[in-house]
Protein backbone atom coordinates (compact mmCIF):
# COMPACT_ATOMS: atom_id res chain seq x y z
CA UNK A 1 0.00 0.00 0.00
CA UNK A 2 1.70 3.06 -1.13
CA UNK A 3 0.62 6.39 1.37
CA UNK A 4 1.51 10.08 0.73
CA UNK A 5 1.51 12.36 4.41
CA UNK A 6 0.54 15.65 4.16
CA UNK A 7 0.60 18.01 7.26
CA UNK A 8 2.29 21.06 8.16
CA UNK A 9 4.45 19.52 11.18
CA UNK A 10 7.31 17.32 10.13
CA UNK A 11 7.24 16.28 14.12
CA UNK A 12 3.65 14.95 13.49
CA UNK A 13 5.06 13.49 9.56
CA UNK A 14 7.91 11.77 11.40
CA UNK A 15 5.91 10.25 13.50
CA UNK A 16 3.71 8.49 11.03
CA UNK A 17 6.20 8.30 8.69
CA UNK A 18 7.83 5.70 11.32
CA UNK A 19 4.89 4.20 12.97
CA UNK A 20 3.34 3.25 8.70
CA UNK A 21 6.93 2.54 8.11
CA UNK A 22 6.64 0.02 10.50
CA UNK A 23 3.59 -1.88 8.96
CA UNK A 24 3.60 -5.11 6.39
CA UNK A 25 2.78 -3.22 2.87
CA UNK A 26 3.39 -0.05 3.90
CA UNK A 27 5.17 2.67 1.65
CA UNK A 28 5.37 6.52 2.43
CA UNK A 29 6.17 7.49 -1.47
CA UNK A 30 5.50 11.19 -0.81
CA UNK A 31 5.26 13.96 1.67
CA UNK A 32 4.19 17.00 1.74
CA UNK A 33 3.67 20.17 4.14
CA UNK A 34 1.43 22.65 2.04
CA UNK A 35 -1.62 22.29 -0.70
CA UNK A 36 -0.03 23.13 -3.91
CA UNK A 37 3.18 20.82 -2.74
CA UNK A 38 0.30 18.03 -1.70
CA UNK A 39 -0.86 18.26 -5.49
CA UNK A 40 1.78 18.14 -7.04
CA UNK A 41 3.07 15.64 -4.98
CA UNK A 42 0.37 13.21 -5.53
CA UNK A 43 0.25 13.51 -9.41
CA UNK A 44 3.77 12.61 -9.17
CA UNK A 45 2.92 9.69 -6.89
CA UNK A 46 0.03 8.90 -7.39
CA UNK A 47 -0.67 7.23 -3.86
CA UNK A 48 -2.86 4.47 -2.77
CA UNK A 49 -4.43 6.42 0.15
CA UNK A 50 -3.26 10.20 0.85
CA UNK A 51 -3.37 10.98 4.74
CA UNK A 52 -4.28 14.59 4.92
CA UNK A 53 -4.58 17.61 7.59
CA UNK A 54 -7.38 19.88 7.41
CA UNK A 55 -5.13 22.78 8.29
CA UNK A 56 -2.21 23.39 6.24
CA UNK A 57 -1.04 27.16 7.90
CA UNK A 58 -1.55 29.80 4.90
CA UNK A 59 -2.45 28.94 1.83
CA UNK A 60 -4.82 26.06 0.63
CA UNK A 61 -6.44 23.90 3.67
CA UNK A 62 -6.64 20.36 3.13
CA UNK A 63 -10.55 20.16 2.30
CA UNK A 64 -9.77 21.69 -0.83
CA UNK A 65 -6.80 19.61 -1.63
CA UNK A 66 -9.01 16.78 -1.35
CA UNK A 67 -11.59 18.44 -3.89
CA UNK A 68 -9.12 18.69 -6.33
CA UNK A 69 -7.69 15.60 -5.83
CA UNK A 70 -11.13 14.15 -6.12
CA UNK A 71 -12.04 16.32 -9.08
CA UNK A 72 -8.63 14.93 -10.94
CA UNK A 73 -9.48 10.93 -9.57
CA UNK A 74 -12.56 10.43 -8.19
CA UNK A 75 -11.68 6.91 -7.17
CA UNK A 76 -8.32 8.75 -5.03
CA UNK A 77 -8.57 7.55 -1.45
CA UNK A 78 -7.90 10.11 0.80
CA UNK A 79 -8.31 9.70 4.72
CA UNK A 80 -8.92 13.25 6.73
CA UNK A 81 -6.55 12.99 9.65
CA UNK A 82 -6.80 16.49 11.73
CA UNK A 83 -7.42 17.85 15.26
CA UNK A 84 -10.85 19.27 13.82
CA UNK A 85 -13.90 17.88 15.15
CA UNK A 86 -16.28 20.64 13.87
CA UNK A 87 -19.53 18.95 12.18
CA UNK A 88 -19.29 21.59 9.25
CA UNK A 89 -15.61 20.31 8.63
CA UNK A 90 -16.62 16.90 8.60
CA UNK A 91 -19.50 17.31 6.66
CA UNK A 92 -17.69 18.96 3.95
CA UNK A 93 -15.66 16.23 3.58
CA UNK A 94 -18.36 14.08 3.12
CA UNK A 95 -20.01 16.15 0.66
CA UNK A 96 -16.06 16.10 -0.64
CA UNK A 97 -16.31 12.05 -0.86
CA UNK A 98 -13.19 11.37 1.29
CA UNK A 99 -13.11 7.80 2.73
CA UNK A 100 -11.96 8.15 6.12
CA UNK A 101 -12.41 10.71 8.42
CA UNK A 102 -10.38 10.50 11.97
CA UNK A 103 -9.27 12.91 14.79
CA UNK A 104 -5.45 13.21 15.81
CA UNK A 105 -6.13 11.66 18.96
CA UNK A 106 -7.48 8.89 18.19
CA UNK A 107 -5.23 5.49 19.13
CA UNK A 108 -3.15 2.93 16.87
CA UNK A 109 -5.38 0.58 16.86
CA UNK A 110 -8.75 2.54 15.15
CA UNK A 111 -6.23 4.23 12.94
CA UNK A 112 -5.22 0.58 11.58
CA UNK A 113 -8.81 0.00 11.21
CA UNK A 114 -9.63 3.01 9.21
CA UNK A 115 -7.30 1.99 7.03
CA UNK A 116 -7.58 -1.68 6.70
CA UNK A 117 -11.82 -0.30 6.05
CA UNK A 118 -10.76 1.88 3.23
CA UNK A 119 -8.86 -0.67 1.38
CA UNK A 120 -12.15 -2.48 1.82
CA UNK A 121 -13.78 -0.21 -0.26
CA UNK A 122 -16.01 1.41 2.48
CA UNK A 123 -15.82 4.42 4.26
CA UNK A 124 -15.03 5.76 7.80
CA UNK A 125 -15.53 7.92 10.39
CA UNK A 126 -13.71 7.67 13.96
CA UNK A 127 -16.22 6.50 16.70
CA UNK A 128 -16.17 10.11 18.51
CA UNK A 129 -17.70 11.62 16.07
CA UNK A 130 -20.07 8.62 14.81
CA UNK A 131 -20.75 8.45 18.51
CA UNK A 132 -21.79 12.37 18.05
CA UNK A 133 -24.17 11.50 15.03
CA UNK A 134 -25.86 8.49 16.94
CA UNK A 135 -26.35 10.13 20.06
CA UNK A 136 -28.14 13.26 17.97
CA UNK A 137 -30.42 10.32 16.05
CA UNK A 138 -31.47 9.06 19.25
CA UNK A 139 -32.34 12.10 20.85
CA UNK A 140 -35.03 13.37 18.54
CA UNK A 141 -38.26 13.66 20.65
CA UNK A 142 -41.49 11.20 20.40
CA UNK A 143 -43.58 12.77 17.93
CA UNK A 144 -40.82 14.48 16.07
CA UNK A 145 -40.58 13.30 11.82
CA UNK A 146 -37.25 11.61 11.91
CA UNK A 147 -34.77 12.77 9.32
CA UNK A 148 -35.85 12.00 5.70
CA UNK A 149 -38.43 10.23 7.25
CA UNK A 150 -36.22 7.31 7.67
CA UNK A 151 -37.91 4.22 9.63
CA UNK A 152 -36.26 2.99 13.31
CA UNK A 153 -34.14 0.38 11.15
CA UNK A 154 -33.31 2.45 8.36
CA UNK A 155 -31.67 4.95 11.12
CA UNK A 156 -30.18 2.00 12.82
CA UNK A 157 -28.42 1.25 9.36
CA UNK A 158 -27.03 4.89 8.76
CA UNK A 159 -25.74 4.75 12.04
CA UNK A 160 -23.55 1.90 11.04
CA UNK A 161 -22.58 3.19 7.77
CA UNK A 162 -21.44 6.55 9.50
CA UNK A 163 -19.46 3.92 11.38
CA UNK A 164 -17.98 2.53 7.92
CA UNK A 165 -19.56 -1.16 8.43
CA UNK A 166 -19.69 -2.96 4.92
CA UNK A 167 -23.14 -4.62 4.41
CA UNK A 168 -21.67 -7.80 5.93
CA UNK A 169 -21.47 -6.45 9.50
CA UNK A 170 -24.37 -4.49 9.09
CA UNK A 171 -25.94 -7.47 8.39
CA UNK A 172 -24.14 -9.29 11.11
CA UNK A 173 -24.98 -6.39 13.69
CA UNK A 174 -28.86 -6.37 12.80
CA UNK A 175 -29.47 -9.84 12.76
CA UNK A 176 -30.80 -9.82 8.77
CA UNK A 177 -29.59 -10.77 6.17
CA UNK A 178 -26.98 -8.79 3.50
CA UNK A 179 -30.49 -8.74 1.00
CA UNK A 180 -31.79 -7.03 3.60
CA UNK A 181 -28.61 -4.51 4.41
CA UNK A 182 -29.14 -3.77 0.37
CA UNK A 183 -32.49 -3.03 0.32
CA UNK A 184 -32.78 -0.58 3.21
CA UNK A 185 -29.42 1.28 2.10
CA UNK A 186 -31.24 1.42 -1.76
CA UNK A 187 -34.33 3.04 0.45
CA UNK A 188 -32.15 5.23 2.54
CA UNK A 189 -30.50 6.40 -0.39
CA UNK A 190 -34.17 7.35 -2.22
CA UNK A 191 -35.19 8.99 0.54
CA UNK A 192 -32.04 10.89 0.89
CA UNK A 193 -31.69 11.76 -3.08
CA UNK A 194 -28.07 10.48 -2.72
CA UNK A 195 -26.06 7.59 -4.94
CA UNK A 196 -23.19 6.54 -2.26
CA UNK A 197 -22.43 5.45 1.05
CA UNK A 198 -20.23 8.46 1.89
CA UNK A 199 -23.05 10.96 0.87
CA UNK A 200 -25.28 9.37 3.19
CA UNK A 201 -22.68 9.61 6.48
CA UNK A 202 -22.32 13.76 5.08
CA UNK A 203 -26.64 13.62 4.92
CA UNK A 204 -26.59 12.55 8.57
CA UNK A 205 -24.10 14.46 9.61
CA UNK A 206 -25.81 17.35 8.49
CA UNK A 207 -28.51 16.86 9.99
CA UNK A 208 -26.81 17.34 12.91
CA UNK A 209 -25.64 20.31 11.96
CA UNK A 210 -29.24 21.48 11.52
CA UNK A 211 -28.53 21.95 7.77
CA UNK A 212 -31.07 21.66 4.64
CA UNK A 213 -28.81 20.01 2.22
């Protein structure tokens, strides 16, 4: 797996630089510590997965590196790795179509599993701030239309894609059956007018953020 770093502190590169380093299939091929250098660095690279900070001092900030990025490769897997945990950040991103989504604290081990999830093909966002989105979807009042008018399973679902579960462990989670998993995420995504997985973690994301998107 070949990973370009991009953040402003070499400290903070240095330290991931060892720690991926360290890993079976694990290849820094690029660094960088500023948007245009991130750019240019990953056409010359082209990267498997490009970790990226949020804030990249003056200059371009990592959101729109990812955009254009995304707007050269749409299939470019980029993970969000910053000390931001500000809803509108992460739903940006969303609406952006990273994969992974994690704060700086966050230990080894959900790190390795953000990745090993990515490579999976799914997407993911670290369990503080899922934990933020399912906490919000619980909470709305008896009485009260639920988001998109999503259905007590079709919320439980979301939560778990938020989570980046593949329809296997949703499936697993629930207690139905992967037929199942596929038609209530083809419903969720109806209801929400959206055509991925990733746009439907941004969807209820936003709604947290009391946003009309």
């Amino acid at each position: 797996m070949r990973v370009m770093l991009v953040d402003d502190h070499a400290l903070f590169r240095t330290g991931m630089k060892n720690f991926l380093s360290g890993l079976r299939d694990m290849e820094i091929v690029g660094e960088a510590d500023n948007g245009l250098e991130a750019i240019e660095s990953w056409k010359k690279f082209k990267p498997d997965i490009t970790i990226l900070d949020i804030g990249l001092g003056k200059g371009m900030n990592g959101l729109e590196v990812a955009r254009r990025i995304k707007k050269d490769d749409a299939n470019a897997r980029i993970i969000i790795l910053t000390v931001s945990e500000d809803l509108v950040d992460i739903m940006e991103a969303s609406q952006i179509g990273v994969e992974g989504y994690l704060i700086k604290k966050i230990n080894p081990q959900e790190f390795l599993e953000c990745i090993n999830t990515i490579i999976k093909g799914e997407t993911y966002v670290c369990k503080e701030i899922a934990n933020q989105v399912f906490t919000g979807l619980h909470q709305i009042p008896g009485g009260i239309k639920r988001p998109y008018n999503l259905t007590k399973r079709e919320i439980e679902v979301v939560e778990l894609v938020v989570q980046g579960q593949t329809n296997l462990e949703i499936a697993h989670n629930l207690y139905i059956s992967v037929s199942t998993v596929k038609k209530t995420m083809s419903g969720i995504m109806e209801k929400m007018g959206v055509h991925s997985r990733a746009e439907v973690a941004g969807r209820a994301i936003s709604f947290m953020r009391g946003k009309n998107v």
